[in-house]
Structure formats: C-alpha cells, structure tokens
C-alpha atoms as a PDB file:
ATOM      1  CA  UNK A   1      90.629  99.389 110.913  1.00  0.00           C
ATOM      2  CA  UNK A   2      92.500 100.550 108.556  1.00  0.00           C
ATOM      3  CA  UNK A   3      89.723 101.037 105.213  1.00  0.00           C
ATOM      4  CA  UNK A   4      91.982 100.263 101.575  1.00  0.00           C
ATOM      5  CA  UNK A   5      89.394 101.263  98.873  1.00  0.00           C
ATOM      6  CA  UNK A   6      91.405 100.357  95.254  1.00  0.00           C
ATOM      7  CA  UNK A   7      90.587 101.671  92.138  1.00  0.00           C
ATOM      8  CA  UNK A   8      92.091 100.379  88.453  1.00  0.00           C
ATOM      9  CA  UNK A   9      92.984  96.950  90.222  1.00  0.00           C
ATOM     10  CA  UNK A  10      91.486  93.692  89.074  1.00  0.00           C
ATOM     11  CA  UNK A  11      89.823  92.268  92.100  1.00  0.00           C
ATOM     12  CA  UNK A  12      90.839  88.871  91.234  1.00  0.00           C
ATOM     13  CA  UNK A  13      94.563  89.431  91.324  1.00  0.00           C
ATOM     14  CA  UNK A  14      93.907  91.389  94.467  1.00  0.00           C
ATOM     15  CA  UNK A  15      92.087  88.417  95.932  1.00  0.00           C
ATOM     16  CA  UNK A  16      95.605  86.402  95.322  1.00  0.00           C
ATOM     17  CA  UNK A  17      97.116  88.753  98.272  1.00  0.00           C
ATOM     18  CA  UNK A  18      95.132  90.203 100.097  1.00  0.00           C
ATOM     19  CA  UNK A  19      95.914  87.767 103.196  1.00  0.00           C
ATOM     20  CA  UNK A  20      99.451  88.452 103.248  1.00  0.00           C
ATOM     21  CA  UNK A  21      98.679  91.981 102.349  1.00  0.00           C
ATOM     22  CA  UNK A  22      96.614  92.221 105.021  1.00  0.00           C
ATOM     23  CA  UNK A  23      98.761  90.108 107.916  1.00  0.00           C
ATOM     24  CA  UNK A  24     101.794  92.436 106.627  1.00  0.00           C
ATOM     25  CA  UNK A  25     100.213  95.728 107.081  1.00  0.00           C
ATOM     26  CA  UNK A  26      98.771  94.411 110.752  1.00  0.00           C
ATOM     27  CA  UNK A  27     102.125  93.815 111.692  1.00  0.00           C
ATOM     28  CA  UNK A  28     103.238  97.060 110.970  1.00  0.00           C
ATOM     29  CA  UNK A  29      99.861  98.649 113.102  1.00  0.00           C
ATOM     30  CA  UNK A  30     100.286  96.177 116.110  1.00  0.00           C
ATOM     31  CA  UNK A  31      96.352  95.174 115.178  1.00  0.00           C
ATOM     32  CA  UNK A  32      94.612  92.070 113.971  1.00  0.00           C
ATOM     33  CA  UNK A  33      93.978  91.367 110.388  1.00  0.00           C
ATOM     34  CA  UNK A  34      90.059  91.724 111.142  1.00  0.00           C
ATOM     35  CA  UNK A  35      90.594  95.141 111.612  1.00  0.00           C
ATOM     36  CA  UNK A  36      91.268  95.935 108.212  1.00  0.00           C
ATOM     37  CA  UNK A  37      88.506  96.249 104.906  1.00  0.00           C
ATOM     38  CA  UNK A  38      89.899  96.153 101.055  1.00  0.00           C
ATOM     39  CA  UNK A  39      87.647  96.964  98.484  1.00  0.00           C
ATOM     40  CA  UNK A  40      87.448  97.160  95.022  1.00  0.00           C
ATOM     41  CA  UNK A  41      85.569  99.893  93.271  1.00  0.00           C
ATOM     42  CA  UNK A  42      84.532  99.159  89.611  1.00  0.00           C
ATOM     43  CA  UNK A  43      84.647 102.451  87.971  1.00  0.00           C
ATOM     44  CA  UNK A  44      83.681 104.025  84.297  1.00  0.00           C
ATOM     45  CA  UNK A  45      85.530 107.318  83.013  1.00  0.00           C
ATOM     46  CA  UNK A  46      83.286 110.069  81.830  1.00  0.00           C
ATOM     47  CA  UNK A  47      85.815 112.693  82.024  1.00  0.00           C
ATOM     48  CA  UNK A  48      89.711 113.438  81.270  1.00  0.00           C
ATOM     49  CA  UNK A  49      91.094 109.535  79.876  1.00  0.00           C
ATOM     50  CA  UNK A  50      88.364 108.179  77.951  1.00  0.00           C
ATOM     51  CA  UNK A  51      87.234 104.765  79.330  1.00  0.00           C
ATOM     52  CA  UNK A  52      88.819 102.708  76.413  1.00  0.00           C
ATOM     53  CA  UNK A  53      90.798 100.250  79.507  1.00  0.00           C
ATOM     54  CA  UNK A  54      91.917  99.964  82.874  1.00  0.00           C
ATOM     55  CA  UNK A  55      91.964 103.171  85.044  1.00  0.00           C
ATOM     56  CA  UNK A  56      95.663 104.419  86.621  1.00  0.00           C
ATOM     57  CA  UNK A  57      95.714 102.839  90.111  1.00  0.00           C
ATOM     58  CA  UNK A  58      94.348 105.178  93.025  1.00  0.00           C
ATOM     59  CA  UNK A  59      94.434 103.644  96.564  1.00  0.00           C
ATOM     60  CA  UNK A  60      92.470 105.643  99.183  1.00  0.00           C
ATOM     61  CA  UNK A  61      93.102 104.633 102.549  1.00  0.00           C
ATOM     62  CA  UNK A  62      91.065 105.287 105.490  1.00  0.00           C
ATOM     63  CA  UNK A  63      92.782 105.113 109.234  1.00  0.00           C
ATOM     64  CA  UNK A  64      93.694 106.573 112.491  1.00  0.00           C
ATOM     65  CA  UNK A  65      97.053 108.769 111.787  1.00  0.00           C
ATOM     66  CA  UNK A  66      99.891 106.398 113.039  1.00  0.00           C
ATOM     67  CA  UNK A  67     103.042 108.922 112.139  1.00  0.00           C
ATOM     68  CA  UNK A  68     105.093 109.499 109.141  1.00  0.00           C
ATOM     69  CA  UNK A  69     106.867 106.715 109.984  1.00  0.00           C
ATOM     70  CA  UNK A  70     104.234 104.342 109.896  1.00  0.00           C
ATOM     71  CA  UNK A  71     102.677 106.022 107.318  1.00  0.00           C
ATOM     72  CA  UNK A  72     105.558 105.654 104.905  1.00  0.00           C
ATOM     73  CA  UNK A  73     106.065 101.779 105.636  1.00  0.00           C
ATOM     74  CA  UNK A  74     102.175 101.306 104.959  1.00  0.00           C
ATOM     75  CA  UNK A  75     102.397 103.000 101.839  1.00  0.00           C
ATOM     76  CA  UNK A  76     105.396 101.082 100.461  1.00  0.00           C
ATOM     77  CA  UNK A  77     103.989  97.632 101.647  1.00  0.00           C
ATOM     78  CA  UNK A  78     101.227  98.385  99.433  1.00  0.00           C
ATOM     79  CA  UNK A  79     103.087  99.640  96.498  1.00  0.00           C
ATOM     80  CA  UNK A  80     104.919  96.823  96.812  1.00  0.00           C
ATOM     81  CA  UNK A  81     102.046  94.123  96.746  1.00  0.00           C
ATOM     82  CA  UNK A  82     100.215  96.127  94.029  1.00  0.00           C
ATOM     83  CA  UNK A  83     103.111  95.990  91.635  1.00  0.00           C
ATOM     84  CA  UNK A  84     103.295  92.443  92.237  1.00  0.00           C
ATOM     85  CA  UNK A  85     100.382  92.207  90.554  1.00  0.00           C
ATOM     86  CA  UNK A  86     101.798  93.920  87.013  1.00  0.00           C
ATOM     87  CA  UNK A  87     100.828  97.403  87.840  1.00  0.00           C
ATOM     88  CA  UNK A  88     103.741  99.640  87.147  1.00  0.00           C
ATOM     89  CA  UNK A  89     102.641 103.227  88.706  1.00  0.00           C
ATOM     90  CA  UNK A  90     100.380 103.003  91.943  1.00  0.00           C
ATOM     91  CA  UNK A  91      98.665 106.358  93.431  1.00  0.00           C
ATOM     92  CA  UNK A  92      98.199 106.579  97.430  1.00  0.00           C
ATOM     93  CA  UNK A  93      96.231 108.849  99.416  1.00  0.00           C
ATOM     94  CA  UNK A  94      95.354 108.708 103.360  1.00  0.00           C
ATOM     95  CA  UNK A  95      92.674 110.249 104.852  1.00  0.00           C
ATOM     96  CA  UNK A  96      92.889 110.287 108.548  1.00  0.00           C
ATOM     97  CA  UNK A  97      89.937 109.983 110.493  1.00  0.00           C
ATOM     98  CA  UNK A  98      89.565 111.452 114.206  1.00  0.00           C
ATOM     99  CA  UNK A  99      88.167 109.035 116.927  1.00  0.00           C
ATOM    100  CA  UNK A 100      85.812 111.438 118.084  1.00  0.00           C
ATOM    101  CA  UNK A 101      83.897 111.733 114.427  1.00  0.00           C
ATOM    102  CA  UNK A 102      84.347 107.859 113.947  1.00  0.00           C
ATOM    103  CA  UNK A 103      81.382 105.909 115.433  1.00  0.00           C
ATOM    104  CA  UNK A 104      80.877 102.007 115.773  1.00  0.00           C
ATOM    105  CA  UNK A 105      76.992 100.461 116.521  1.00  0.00           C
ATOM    106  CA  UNK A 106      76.636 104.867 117.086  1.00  0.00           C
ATOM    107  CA  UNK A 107      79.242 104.971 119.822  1.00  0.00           C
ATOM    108  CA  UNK A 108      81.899 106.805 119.551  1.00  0.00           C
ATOM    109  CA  UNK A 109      85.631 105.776 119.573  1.00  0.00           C
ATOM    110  CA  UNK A 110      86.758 108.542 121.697  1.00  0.00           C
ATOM    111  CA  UNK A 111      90.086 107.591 123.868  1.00  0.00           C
ATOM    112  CA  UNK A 112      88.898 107.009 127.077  1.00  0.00           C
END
C-alpha cells in the first residue's frame, strides 16, 4: 500500500500512466504494484477560487513512513509523472499511517 488520492487531475490522462507510475514508485518501496491504490477525486469549489476550471493539483498520499529519503524520491517520481501530463505546479502531502491503527479483513498489521 501506498494510497495516492489526486485532486485537479483529469483521470483520463492519469489513466495514460498510472502503470509505469505505479511499477516506478514499487521499485522505489521494494513492493508489488498491487499494493498501491490511485484515485481520482472529482471536486467542486465552494470556497476561496471560485469553481470557474480545474482545481490546483493536491496529491494526498497515504503510507507506512519509509524515511526522508524515500520520501523525497516518491515525491519527485510523482511530480515528475504529473507534469508529464501538462500540469505545471503539483501539491504533495503524506500522511503516515501506524501499523498498529491500520487494519486489513479487522486484523491488525502490527509487526510481528
């Protein structure tokens, strides 16, 4: 797992690279590709920018904390793909989650 949620990005031209996206980013975790969700959320503007066209891009990302280091790379490999795709500024926040609040079928990913 890591969870990429994307906000002002057309879900289309995401579509176009997500696989390589995704088979990048695995690389840099040491994980398989089916570990990771991307999601687009369609979004209207009630306050601050009027909704008159595309939000700014915000990409909130979801994970176990792998270091700065990783951290860093992660963040630039998706910069990277995003601008690809025309955008010129791209917005990144992680939120780390801790194995022992993170549960799967209600079990709980503690390290064993």
């Amino acid at each position: 797992m890591p969870h990429l949620i994307f906000r002002g990005v057309n879900a289309g031209l995401l579509g176009t690279v997500a696989q390589p996206l995704a088979a990048e980013l695995a690389s840099l975790c040491e994980c398989g590709t089916d570990n990771f969700t991307m999601n687009v959320l369609h979004t209207t503007a009630v306050f601050g920018e009027p909704d008159t066209g595309p939000s700014f891009v915000f990409i909130e990302i979801g994970w176990f904390e792998r270091g700065t280091e990783t951290r860093d790379a992660f963040a630039g490999i998706v910069t990277e793909y995003v601008r690809k795709l025309g955008y010129e500024e791209v917005e990144i926040v992680f939120h780390a989650y801790l194995e022992e609040n993170y549960y799967i079928n209600g079990e709980a990913c503690r390290s064993q």
